[in-house]
PDB file of N, CA and C in Angstrom:
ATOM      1  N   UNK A   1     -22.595  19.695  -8.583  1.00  0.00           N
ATOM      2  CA  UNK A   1     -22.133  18.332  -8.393  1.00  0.00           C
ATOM      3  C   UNK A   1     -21.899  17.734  -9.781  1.00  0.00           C
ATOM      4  N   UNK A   2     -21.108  17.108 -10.264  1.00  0.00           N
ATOM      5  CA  UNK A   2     -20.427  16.286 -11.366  1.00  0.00           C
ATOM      6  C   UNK A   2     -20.914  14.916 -11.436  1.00  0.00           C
ATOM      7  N   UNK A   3     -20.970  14.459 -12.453  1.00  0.00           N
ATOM      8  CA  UNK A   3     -21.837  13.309 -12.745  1.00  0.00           C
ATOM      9  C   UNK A   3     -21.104  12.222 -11.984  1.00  0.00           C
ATOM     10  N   UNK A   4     -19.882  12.517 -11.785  1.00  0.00           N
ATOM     11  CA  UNK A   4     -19.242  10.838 -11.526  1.00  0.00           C
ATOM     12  C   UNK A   4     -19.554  11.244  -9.941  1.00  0.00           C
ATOM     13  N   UNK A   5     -19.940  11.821  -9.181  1.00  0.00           N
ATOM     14  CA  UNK A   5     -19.987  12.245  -7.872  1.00  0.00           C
ATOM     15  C   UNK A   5     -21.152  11.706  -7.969  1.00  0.00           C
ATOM     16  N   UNK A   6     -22.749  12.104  -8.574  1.00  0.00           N
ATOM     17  CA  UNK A   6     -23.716  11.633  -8.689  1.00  0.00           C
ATOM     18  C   UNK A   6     -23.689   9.787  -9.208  1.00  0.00           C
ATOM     19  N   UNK A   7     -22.954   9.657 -10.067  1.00  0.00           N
ATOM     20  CA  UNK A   7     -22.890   8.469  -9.679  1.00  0.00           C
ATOM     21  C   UNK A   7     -22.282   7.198  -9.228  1.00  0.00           C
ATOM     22  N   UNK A   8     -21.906   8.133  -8.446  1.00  0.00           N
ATOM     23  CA  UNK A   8     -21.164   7.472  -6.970  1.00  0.00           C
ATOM     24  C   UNK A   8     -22.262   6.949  -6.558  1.00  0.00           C
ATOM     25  N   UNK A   9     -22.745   8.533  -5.654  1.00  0.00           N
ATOM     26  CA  UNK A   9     -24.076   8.428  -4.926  1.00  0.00           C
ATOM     27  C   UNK A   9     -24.911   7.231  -5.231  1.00  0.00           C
ATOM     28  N   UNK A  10     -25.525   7.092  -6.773  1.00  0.00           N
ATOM     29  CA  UNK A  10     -26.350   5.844  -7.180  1.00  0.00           C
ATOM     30  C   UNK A  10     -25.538   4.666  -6.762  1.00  0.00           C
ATOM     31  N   UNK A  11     -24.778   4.819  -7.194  1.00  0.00           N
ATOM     32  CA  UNK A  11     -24.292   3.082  -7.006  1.00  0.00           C
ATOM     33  C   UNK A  11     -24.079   2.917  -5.433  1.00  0.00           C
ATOM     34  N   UNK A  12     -23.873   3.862  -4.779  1.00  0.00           N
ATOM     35  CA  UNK A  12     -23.198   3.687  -3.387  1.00  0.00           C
ATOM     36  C   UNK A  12     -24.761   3.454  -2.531  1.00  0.00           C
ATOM     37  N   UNK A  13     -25.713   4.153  -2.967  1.00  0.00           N
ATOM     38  CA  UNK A  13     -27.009   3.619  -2.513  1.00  0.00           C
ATOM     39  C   UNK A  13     -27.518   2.344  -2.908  1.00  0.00           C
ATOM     40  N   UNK A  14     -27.362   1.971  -4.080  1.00  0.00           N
ATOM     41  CA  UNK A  14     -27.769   0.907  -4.448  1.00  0.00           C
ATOM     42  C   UNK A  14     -26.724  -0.475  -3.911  1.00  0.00           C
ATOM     43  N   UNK A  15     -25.760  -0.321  -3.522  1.00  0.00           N
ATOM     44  CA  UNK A  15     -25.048  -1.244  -2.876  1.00  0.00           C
ATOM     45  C   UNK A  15     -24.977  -1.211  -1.893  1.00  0.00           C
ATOM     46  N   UNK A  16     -25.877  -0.330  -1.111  1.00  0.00           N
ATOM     47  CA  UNK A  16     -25.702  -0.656   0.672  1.00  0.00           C
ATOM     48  C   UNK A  16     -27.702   0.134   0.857  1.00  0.00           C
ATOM     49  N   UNK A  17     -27.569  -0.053   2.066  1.00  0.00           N
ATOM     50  CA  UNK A  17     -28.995   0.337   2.664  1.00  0.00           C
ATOM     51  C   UNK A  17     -29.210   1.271   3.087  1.00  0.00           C
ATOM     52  N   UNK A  18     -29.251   2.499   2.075  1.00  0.00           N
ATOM     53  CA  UNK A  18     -29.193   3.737   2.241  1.00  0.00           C
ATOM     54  C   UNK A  18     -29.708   4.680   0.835  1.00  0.00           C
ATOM     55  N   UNK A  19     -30.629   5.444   1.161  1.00  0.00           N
ATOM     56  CA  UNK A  19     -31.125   6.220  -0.018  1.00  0.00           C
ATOM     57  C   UNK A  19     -30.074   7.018  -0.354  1.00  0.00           C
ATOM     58  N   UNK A  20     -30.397   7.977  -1.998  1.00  0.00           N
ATOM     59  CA  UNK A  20     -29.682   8.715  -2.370  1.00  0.00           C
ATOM     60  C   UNK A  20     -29.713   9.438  -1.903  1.00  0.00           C
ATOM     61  N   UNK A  21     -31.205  10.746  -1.442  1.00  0.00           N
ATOM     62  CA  UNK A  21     -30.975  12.209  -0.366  1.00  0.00           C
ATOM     63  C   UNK A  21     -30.428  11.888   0.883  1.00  0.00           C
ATOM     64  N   UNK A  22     -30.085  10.517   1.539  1.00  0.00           N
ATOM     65  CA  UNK A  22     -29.060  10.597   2.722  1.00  0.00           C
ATOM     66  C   UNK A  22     -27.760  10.779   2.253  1.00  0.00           C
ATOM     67  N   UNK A  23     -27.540  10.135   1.123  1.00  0.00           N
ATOM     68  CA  UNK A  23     -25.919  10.087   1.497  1.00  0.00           C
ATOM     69  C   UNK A  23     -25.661  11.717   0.643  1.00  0.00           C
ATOM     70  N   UNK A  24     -26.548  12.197  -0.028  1.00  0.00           N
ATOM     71  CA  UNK A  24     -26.342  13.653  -0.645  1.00  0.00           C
ATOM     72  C   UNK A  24     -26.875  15.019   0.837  1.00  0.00           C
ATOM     73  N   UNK A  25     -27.252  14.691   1.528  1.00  0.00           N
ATOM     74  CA  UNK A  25     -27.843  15.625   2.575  1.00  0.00           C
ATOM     75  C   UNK A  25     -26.399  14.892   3.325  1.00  0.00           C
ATOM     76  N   UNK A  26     -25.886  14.240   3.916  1.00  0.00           N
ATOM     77  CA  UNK A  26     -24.967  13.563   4.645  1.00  0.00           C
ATOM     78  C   UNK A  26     -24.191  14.031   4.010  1.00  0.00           C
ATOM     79  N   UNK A  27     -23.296  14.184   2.893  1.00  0.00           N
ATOM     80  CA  UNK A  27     -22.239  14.708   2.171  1.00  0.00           C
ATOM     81  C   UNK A  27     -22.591  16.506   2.781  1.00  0.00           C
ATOM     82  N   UNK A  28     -23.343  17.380   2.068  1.00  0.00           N
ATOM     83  CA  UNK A  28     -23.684  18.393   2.256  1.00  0.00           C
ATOM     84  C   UNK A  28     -23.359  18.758   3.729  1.00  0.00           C
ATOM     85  N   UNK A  29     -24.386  18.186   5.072  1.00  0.00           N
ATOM     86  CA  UNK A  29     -23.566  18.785   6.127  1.00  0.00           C
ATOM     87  C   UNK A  29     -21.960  18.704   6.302  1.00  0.00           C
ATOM     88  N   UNK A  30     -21.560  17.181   6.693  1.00  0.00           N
ATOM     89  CA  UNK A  30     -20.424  17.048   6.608  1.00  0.00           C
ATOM     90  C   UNK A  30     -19.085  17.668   6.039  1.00  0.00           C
ATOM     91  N   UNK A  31     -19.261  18.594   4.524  1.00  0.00           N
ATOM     92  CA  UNK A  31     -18.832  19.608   3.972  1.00  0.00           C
ATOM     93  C   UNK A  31     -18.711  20.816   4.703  1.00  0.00           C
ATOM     94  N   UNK A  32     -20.439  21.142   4.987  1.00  0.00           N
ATOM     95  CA  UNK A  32     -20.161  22.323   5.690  1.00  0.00           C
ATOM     96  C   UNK A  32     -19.704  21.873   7.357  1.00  0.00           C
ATOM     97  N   UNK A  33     -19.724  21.229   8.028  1.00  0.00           N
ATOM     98  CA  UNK A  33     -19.316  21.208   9.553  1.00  0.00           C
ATOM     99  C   UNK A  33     -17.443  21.004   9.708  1.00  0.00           C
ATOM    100  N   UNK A  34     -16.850  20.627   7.823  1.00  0.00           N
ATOM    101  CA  UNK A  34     -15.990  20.596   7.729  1.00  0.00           C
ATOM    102  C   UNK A  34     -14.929  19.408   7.449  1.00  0.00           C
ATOM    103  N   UNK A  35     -15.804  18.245   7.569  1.00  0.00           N
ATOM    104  CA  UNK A  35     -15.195  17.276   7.172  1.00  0.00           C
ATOM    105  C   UNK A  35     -13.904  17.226   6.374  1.00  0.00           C
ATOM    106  N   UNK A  36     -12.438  16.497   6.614  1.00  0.00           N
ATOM    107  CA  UNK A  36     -11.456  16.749   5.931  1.00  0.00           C
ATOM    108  C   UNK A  36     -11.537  15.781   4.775  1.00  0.00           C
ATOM    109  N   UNK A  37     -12.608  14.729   5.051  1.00  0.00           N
ATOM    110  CA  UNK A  37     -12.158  13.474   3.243  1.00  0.00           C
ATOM    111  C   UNK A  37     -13.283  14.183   2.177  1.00  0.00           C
ATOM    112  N   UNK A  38     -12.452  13.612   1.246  1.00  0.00           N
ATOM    113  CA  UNK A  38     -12.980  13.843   0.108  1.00  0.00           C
ATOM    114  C   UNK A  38     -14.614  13.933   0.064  1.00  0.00           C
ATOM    115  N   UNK A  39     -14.995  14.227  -0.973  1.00  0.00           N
ATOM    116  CA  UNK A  39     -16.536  14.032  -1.280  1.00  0.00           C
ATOM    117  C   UNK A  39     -16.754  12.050  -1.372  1.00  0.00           C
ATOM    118  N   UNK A  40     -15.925  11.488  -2.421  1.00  0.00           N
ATOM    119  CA  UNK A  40     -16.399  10.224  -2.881  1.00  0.00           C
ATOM    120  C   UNK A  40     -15.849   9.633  -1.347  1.00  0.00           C
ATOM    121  N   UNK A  41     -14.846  10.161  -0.761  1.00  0.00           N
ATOM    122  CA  UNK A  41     -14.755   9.067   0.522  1.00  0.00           C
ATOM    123  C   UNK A  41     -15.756   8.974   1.599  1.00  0.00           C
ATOM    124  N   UNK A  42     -16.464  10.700   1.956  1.00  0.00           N
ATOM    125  CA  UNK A  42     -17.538  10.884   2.240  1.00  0.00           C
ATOM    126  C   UNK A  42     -18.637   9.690   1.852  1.00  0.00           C
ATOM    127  N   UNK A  43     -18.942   9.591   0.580  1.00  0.00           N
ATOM    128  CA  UNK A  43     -20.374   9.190   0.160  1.00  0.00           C
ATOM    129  C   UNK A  43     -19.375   7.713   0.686  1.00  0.00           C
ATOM    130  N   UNK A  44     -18.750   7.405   0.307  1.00  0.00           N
ATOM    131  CA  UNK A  44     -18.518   5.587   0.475  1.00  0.00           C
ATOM    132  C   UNK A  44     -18.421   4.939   2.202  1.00  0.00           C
ATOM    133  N   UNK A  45     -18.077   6.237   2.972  1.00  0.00           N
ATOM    134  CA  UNK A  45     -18.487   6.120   4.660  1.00  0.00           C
ATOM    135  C   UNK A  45     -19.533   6.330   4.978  1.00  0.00           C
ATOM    136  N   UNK A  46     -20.677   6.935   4.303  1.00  0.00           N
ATOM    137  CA  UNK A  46     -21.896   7.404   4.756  1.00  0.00           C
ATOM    138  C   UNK A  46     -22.803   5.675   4.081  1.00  0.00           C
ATOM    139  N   UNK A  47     -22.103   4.724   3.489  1.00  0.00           N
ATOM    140  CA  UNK A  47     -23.119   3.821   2.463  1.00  0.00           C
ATOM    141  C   UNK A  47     -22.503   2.864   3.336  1.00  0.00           C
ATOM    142  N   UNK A  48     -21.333   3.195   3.568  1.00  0.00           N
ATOM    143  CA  UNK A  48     -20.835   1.433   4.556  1.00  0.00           C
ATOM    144  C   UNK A  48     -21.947   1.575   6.151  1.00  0.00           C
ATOM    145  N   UNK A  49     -21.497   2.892   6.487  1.00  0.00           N
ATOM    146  CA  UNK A  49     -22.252   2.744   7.632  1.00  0.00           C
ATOM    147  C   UNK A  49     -23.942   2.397   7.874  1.00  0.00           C
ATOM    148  N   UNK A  50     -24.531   2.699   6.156  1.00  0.00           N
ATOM    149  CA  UNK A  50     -25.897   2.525   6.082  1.00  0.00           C
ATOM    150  C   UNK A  50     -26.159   1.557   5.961  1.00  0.00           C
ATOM    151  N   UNK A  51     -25.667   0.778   5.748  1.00  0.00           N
ATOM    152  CA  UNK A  51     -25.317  -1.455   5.521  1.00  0.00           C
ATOM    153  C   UNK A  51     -25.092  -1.477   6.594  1.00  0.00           C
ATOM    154  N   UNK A  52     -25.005  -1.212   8.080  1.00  0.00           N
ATOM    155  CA  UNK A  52     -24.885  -1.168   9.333  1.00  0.00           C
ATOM    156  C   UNK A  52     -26.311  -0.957  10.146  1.00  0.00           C
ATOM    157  N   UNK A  53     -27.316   0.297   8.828  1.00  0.00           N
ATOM    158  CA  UNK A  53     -28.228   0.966  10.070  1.00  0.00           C
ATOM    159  C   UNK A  53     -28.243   2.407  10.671  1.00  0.00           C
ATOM    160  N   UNK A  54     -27.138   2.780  10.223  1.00  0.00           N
ATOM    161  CA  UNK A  54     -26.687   3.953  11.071  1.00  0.00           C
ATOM    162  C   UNK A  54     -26.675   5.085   9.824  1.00  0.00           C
ATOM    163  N   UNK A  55     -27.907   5.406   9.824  1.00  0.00           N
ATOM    164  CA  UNK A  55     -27.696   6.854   9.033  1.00  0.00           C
ATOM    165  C   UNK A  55     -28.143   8.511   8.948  1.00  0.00           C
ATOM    166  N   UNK A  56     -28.053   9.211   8.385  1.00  0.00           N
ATOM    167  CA  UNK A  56     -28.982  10.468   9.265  1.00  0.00           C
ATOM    168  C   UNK A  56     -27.744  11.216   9.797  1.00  0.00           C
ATOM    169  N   UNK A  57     -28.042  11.604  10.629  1.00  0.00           N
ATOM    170  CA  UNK A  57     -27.126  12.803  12.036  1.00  0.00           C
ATOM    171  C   UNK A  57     -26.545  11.701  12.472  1.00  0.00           C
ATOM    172  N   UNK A  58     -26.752  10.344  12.936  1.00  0.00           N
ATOM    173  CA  UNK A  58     -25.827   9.516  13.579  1.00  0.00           C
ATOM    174  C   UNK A  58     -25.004   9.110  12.607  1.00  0.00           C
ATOM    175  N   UNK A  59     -24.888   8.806  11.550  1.00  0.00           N
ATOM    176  CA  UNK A  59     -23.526   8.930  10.377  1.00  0.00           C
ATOM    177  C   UNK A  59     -22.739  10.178  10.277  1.00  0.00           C
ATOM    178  N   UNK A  60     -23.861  10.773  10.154  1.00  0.00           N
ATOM    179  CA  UNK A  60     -22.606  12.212  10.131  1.00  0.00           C
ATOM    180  C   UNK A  60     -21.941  12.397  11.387  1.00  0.00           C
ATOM    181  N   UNK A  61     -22.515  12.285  12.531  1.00  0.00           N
ATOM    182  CA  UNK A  61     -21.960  12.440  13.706  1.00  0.00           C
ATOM    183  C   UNK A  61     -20.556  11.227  13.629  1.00  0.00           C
ATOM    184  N   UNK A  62     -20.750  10.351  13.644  1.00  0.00           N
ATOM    185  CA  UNK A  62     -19.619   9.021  13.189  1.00  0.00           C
ATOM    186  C   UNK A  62     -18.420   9.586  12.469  1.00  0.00           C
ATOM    187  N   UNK A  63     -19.222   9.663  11.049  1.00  0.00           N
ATOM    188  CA  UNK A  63     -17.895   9.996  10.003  1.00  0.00           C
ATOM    189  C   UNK A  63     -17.014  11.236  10.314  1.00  0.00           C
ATOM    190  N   UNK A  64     -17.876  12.260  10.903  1.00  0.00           N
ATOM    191  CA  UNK A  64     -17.061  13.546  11.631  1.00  0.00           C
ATOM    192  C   UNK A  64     -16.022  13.236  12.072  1.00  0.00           C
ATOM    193  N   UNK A  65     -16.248  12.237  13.565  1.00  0.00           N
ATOM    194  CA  UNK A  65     -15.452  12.254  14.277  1.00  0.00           C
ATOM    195  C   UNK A  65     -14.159  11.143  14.040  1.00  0.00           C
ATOM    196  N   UNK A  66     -14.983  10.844  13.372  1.00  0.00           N
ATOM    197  CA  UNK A  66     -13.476   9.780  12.636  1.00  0.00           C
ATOM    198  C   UNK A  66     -12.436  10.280  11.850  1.00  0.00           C
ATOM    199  N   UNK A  67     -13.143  11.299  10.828  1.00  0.00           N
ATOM    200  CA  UNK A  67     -12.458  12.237   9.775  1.00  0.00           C
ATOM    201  C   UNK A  67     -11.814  12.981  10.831  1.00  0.00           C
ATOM    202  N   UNK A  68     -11.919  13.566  11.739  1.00  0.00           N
ATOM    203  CA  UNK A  68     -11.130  14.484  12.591  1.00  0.00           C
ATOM    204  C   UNK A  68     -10.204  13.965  13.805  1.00  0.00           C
ATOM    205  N   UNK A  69     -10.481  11.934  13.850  1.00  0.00           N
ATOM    206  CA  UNK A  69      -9.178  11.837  13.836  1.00  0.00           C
ATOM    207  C   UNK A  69      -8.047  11.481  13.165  1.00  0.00           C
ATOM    208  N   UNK A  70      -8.555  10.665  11.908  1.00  0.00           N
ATOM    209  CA  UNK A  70      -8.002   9.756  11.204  1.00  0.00           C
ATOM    210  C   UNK A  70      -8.302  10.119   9.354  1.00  0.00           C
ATOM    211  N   UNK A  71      -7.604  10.033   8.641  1.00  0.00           N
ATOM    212  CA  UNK A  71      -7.796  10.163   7.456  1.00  0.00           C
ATOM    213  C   UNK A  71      -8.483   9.124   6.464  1.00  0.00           C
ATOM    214  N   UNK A  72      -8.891   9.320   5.499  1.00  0.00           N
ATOM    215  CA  UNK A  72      -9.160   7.927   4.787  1.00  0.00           C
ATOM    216  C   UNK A  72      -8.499   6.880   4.895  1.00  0.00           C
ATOM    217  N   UNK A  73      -7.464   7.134   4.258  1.00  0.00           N
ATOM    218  CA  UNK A  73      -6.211   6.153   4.063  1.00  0.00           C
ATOM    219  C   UNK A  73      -6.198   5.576   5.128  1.00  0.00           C
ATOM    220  N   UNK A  74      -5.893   6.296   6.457  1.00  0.00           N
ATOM    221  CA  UNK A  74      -5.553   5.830   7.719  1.00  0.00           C
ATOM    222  C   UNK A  74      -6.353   4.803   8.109  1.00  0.00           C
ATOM    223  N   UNK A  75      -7.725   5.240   7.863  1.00  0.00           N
ATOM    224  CA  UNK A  75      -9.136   4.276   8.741  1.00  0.00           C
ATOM    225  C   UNK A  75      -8.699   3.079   7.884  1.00  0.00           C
ATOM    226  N   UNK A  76      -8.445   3.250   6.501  1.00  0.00           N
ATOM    227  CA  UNK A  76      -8.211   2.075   5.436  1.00  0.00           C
ATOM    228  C   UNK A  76      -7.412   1.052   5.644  1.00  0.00           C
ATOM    229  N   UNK A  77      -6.243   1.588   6.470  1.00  0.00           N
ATOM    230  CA  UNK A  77      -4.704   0.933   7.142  1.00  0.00           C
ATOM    231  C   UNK A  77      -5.590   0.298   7.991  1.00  0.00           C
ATOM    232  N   UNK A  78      -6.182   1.202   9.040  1.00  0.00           N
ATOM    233  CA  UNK A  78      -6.516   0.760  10.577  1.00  0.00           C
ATOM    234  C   UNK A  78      -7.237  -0.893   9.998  1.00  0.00           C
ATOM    235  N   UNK A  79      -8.401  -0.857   9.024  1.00  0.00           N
ATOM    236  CA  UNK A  79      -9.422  -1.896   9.138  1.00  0.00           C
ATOM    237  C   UNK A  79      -8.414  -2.770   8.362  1.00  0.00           C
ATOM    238  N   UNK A  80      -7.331  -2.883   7.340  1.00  0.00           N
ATOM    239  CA  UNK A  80      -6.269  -3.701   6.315  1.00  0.00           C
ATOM    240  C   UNK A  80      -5.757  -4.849   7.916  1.00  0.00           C
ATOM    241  N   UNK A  81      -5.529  -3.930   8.907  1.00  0.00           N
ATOM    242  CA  UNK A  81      -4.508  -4.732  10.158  1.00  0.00           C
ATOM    243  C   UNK A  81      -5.655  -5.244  11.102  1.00  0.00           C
ATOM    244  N   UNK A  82      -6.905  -4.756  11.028  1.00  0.00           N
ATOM    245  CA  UNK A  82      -7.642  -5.780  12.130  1.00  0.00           C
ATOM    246  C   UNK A  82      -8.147  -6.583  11.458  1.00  0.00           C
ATOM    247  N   UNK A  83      -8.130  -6.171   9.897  1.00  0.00           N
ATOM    248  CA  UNK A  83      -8.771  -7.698   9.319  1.00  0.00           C
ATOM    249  C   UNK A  83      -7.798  -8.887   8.778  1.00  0.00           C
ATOM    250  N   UNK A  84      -6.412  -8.613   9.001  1.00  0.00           N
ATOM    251  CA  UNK A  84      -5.750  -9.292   8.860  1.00  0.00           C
ATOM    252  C   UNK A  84      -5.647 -10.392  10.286  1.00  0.00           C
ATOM    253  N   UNK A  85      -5.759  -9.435  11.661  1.00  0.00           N
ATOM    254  CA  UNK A  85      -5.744 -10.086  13.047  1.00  0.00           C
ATOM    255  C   UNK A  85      -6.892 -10.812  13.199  1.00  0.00           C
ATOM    256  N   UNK A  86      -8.128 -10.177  12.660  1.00  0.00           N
ATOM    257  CA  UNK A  86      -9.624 -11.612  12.715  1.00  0.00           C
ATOM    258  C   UNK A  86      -9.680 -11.902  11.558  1.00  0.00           C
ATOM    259  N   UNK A  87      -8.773 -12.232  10.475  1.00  0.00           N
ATOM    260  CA  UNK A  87      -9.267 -12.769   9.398  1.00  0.00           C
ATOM    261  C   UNK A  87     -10.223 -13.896   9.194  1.00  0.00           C
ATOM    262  N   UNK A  88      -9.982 -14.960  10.188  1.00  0.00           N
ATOM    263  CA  UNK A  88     -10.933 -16.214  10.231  1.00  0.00           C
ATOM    264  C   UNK A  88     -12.574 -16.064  10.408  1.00  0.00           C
ATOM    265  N   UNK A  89     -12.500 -14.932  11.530  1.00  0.00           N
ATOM    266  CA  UNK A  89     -13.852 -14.556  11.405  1.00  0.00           C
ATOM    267  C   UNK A  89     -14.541 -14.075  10.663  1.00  0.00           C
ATOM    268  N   UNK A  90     -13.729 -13.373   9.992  1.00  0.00           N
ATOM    269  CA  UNK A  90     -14.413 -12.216   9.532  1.00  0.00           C
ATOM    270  C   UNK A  90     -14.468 -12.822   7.839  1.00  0.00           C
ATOM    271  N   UNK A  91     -14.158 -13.384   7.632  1.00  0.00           N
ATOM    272  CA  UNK A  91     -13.599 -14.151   6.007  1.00  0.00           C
ATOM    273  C   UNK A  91     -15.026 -13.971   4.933  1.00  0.00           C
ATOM    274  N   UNK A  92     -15.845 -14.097   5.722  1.00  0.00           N
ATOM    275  CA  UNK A  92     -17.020 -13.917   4.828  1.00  0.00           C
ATOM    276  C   UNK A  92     -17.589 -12.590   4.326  1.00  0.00           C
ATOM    277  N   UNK A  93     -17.229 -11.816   5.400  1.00  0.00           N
ATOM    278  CA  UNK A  93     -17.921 -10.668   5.305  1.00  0.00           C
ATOM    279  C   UNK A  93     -17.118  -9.146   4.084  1.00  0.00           C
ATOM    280  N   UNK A  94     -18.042  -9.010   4.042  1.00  0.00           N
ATOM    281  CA  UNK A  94     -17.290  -7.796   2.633  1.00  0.00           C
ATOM    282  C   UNK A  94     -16.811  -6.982   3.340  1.00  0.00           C
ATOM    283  N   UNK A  95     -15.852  -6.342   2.574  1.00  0.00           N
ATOM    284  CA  UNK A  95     -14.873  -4.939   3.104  1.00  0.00           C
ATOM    285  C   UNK A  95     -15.435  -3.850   3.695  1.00  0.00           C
ATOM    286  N   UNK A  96     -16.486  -3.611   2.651  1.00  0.00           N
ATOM    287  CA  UNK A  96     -17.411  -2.383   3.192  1.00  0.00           C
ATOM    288  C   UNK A  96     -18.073  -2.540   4.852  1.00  0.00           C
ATOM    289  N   UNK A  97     -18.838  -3.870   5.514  1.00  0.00           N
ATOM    290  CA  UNK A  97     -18.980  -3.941   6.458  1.00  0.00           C
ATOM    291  C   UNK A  97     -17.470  -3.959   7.714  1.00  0.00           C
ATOM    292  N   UNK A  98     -16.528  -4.473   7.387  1.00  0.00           N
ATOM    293  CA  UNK A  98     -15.562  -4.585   7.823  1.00  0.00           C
ATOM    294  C   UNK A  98     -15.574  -2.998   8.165  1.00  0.00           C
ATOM    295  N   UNK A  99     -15.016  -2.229   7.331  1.00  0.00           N
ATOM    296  CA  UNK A  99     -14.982  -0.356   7.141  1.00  0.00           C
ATOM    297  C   UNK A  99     -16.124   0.128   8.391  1.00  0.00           C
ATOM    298  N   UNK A 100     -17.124  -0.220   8.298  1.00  0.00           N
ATOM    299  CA  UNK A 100     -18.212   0.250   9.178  1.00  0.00           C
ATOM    300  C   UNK A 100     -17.837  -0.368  10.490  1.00  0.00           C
ATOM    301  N   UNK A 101     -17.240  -1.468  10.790  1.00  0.00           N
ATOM    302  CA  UNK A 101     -17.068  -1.844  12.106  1.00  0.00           C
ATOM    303  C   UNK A 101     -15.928  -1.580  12.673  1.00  0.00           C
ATOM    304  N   UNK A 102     -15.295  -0.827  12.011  1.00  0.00           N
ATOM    305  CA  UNK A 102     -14.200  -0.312  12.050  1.00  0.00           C
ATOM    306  C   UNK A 102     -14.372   0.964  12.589  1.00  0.00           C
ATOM    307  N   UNK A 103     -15.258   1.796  11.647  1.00  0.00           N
ATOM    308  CA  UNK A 103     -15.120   3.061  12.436  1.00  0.00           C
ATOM    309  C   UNK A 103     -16.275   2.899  13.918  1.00  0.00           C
ATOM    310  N   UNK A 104     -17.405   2.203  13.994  1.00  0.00           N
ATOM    311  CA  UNK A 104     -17.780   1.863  14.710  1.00  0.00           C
ATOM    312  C   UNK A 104     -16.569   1.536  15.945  1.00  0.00           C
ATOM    313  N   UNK A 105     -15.809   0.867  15.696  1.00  0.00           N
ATOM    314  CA  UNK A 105     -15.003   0.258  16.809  1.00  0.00           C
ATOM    315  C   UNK A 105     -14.429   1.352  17.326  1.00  0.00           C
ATOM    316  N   UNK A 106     -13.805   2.644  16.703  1.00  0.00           N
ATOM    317  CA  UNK A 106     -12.729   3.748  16.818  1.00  0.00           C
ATOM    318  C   UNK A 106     -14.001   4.894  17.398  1.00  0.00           C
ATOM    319  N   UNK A 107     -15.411   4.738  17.177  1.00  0.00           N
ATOM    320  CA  UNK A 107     -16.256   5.604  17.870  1.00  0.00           C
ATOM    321  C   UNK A 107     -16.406   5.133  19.643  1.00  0.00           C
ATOM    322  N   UNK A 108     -16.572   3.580  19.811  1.00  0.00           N
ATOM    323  CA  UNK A 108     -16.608   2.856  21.108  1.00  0.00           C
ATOM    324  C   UNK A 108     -15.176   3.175  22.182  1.00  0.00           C
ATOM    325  N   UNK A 109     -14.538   3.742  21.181  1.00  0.00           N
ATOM    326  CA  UNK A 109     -12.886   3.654  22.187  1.00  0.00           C
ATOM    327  C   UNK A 109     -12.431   5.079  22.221  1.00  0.00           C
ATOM    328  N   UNK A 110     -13.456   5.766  21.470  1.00  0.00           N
ATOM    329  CA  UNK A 110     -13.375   7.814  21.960  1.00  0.00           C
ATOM    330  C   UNK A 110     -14.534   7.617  23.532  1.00  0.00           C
ATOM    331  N   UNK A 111     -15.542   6.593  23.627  1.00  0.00           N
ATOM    332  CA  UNK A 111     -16.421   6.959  24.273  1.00  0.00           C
ATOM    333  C   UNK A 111     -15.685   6.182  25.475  1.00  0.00           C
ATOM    334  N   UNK A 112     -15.067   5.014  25.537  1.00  0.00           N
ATOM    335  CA  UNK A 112     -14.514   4.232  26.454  1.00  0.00           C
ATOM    336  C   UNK A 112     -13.469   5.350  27.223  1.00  0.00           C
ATOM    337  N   UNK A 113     -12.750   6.177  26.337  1.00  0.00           N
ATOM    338  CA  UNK A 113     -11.638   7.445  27.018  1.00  0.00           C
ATOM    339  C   UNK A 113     -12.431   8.177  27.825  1.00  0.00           C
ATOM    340  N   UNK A 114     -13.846   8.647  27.397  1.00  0.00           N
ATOM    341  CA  UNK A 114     -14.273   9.875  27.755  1.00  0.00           C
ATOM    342  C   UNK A 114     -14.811   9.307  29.105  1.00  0.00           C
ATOM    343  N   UNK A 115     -15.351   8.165  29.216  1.00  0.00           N
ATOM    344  CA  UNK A 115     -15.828   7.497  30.615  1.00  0.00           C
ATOM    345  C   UNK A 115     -14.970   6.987  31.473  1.00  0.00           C
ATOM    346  N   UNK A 116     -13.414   6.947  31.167  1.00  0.00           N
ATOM    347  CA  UNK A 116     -12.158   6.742  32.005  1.00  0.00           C
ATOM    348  C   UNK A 116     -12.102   7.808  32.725  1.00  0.00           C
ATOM    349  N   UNK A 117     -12.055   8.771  31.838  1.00  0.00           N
ATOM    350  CA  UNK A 117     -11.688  10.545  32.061  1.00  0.00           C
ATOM    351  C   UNK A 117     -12.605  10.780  33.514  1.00  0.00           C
ATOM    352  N   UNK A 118     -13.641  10.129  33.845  1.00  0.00           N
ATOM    353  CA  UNK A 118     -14.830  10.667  34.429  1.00  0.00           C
ATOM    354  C   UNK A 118     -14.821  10.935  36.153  1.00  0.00           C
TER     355      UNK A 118
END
């Protein structure tokens, strides 16, 4: 691992609610189960979602399935246009939580399909 990767990690822990061996054990599976984003986009989805609560196997489980539908960029577009549509609400809140309720939202509407399907 390369220093600016490591200190990612630091800062990305220290700005959200999440230790460093999560978001480095969270990077690590996610690598191996195959994840398509980057390493630093990795660590910066694994720290938004930990400013949420959600970390461990239930982040990785999250960021997986998001990465396998949607790309960085994409999720980046997706949350740019819903925070433009609730901007009023949402006006206070930082990007990074925005990002987490975002993929949060795109995890609620794989599970909403799968219980249509039923």
């Amino acid at each position: 691992m390369d220093n600016s990767l490591r200190e990612l990690i630091i800062n990305t822990a220290i700005g959200h609610a999440i230790r460093t061996d999560q978001l480095y054990n969270g990077l690590k599976a996610l690598n191996k189960r195959g994840c398509i984003w980057a390493d630093g986009e990795i660590i910066r989805g694994l720290g938004m979602l930990g400013s949420y609560g959600v970390r461990d196997r239930q982040a990785i489980d999250s960021l997986l399935y998001v990465s396998q539908t949607l790309s960085y960029e994409e999720a980046r577009s997706y949350l740019a246009s819903y925070q433009r549509e609730y901007r009023e609400f949402y006006a206070v809140q930082k990007v990074g939580h925005l990002h987490a309720f975002v993929l949060f939202a795109m995890i609620d509407e794989r599970k909403a399909g799968e219980s249509d399907a039923i």
